[in-house]
PDB file of N, CA and C in Angstrom:
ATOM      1  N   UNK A   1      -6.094   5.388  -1.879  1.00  0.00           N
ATOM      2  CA  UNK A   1      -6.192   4.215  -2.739  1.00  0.00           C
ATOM      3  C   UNK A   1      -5.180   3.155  -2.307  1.00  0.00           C
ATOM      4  N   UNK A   2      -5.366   2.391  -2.449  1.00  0.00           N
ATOM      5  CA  UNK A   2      -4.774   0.673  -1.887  1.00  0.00           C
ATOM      6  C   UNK A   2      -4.784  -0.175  -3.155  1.00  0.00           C
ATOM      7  N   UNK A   3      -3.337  -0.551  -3.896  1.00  0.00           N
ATOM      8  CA  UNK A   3      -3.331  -0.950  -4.761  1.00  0.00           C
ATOM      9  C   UNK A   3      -3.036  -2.217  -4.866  1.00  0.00           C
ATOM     10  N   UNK A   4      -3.663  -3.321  -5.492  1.00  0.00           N
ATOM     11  CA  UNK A   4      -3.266  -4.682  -5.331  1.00  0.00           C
ATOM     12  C   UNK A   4      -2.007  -5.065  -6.031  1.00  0.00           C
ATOM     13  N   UNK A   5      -1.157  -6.046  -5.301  1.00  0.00           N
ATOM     14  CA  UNK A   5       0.184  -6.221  -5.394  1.00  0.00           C
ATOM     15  C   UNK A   5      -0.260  -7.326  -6.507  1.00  0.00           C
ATOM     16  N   UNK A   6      -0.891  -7.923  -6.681  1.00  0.00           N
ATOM     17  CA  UNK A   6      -1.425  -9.474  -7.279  1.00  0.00           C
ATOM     18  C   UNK A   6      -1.797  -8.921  -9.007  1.00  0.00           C
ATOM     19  N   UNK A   7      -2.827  -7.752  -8.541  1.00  0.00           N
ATOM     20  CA  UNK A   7      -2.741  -7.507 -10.419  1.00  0.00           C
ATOM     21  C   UNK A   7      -2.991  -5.882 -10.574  1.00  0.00           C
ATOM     22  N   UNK A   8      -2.587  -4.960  -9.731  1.00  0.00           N
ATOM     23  CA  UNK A   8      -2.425  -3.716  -9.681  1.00  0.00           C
ATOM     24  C   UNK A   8      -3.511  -3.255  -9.553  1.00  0.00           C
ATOM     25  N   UNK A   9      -4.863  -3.511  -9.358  1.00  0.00           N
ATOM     26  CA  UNK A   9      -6.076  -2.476  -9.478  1.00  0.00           C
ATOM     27  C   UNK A   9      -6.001  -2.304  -8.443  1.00  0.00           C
ATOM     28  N   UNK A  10      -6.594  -0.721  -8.429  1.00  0.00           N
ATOM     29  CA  UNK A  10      -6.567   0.200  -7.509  1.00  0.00           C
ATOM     30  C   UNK A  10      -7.766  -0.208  -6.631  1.00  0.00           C
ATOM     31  N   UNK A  11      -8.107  -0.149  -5.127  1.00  0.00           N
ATOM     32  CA  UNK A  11      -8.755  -0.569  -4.226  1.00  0.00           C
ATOM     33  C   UNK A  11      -9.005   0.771  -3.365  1.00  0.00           C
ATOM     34  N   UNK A  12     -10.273   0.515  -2.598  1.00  0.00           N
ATOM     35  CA  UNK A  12     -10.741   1.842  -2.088  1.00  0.00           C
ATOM     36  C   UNK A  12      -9.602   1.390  -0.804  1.00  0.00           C
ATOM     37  N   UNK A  13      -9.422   2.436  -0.212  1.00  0.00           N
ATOM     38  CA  UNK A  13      -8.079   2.360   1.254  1.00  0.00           C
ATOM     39  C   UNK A  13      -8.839   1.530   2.222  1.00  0.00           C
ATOM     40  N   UNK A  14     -10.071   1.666   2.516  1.00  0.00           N
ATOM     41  CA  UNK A  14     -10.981   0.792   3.726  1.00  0.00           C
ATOM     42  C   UNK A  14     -11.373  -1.038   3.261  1.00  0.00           C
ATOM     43  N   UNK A  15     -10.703  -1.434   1.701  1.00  0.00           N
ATOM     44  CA  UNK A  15     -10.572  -2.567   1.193  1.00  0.00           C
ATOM     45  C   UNK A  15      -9.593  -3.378   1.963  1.00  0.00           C
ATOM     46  N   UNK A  16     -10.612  -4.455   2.193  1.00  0.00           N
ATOM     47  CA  UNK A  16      -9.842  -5.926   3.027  1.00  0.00           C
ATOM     48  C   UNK A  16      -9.382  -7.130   1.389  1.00  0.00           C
ATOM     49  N   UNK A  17     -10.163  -6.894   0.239  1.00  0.00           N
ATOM     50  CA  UNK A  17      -9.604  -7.783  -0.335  1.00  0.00           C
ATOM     51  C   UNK A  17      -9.459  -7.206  -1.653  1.00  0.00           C
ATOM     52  N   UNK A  18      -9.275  -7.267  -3.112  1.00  0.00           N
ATOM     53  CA  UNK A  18      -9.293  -6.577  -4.054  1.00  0.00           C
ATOM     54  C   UNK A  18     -10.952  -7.004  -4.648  1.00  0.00           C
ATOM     55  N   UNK A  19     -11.275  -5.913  -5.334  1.00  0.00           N
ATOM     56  CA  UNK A  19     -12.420  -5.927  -5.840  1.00  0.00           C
ATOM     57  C   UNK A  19     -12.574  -6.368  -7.238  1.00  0.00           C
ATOM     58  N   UNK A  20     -11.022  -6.751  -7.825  1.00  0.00           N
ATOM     59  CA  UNK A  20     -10.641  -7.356  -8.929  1.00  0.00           C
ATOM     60  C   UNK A  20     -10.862  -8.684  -9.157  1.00  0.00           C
ATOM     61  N   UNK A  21      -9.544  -8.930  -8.247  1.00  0.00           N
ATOM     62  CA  UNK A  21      -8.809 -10.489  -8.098  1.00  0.00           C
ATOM     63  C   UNK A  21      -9.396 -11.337  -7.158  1.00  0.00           C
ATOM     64  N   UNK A  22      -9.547 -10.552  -5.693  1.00  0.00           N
ATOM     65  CA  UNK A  22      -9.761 -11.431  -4.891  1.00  0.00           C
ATOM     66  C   UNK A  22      -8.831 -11.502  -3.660  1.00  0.00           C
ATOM     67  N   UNK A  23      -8.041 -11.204  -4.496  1.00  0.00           N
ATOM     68  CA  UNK A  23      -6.698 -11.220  -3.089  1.00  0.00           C
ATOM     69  C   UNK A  23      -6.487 -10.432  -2.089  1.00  0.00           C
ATOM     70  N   UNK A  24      -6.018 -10.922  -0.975  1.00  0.00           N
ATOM     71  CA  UNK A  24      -6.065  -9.972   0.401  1.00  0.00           C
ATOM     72  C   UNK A  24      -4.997  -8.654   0.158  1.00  0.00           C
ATOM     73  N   UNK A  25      -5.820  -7.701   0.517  1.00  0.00           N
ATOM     74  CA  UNK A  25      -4.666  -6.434   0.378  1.00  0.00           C
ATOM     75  C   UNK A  25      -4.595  -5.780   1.876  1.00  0.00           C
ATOM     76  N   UNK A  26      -3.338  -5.184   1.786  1.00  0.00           N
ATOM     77  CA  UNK A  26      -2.418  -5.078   2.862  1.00  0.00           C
ATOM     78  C   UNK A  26      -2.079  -3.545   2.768  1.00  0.00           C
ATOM     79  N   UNK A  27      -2.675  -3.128   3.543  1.00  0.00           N
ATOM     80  CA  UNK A  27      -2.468  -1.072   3.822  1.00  0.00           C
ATOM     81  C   UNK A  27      -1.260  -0.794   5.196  1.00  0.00           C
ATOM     82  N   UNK A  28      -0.783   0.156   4.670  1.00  0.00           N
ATOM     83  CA  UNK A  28      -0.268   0.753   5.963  1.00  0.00           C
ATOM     84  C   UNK A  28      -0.778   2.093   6.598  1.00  0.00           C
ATOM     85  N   UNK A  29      -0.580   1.707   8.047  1.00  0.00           N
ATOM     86  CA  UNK A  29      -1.247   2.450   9.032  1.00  0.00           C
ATOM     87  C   UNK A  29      -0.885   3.404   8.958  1.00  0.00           C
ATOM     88  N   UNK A  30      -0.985   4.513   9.359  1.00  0.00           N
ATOM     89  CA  UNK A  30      -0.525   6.279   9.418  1.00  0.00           C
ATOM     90  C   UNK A  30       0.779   6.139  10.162  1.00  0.00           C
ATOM     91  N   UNK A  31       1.051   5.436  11.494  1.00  0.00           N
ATOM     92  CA  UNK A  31       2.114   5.352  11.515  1.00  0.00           C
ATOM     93  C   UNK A  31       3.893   4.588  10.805  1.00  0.00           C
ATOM     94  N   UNK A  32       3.064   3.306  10.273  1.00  0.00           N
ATOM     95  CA  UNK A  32       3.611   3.268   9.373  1.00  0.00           C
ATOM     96  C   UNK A  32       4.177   4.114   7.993  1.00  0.00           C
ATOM     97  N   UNK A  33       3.487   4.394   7.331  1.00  0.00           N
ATOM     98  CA  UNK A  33       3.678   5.268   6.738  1.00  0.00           C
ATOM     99  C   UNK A  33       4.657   6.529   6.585  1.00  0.00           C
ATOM    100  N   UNK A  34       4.753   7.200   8.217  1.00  0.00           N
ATOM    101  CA  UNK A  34       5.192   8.234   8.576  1.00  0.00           C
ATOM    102  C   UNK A  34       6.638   7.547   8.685  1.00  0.00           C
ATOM    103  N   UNK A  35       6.905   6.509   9.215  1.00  0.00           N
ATOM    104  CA  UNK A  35       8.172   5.953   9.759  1.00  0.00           C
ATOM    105  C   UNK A  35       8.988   5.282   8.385  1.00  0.00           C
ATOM    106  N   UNK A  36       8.447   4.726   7.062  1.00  0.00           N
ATOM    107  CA  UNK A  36       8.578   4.402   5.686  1.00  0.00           C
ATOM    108  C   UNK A  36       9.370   5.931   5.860  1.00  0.00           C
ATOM    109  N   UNK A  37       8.603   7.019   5.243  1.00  0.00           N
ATOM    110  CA  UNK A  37       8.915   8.182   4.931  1.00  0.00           C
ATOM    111  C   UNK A  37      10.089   8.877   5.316  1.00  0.00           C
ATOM    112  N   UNK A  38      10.378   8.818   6.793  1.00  0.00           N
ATOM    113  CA  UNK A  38      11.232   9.243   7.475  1.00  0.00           C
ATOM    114  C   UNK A  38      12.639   8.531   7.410  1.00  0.00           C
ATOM    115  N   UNK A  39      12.372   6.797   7.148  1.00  0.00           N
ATOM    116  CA  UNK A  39      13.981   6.091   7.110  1.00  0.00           C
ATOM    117  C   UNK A  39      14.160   5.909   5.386  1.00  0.00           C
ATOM    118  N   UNK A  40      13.368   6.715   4.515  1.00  0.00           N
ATOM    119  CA  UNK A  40      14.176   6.761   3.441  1.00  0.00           C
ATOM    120  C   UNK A  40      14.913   7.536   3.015  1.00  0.00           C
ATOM    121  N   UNK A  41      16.337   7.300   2.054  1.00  0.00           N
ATOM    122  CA  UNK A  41      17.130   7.877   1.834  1.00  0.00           C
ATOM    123  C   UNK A  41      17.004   8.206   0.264  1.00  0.00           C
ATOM    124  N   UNK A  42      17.062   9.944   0.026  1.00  0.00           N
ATOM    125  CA  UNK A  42      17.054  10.436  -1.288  1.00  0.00           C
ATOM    126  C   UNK A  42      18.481  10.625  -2.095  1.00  0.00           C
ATOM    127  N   UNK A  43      19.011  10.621  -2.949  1.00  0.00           N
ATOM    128  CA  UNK A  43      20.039  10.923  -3.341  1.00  0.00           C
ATOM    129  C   UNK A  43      21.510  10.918  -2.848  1.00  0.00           C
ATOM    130  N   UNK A  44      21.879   9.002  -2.418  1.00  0.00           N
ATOM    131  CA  UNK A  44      22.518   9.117  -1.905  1.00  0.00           C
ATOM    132  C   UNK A  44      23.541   7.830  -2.090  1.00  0.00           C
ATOM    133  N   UNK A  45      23.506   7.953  -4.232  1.00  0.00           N
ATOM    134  CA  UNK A  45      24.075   6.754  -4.951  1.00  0.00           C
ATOM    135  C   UNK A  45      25.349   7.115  -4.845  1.00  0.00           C
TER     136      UNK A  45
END
């Protein structure tokens, strides 16, 4: 699911625009994703 930043409805992942609003939505790639995952830091206030 691919969620719109503009008014939160949820969007199928293969969505280029929201099926809501209208607005262009923006997915990240698998590698992205993996590399998000990897440079975040848990518990480390």
């Amino acid at each position: 699911m691919v969620y719109c930043v503009k008014c939160g409805a949820k969007n199928p992942d293969d969505a280029k625009i929201c099926s809501q609003c209208g607005a262009p939505l923006y997915s990240l790639t698998e590698g992205e994703r993996t590399r998000r995952r990897d440079n975040e830091c848990f518990g480390t206030h």
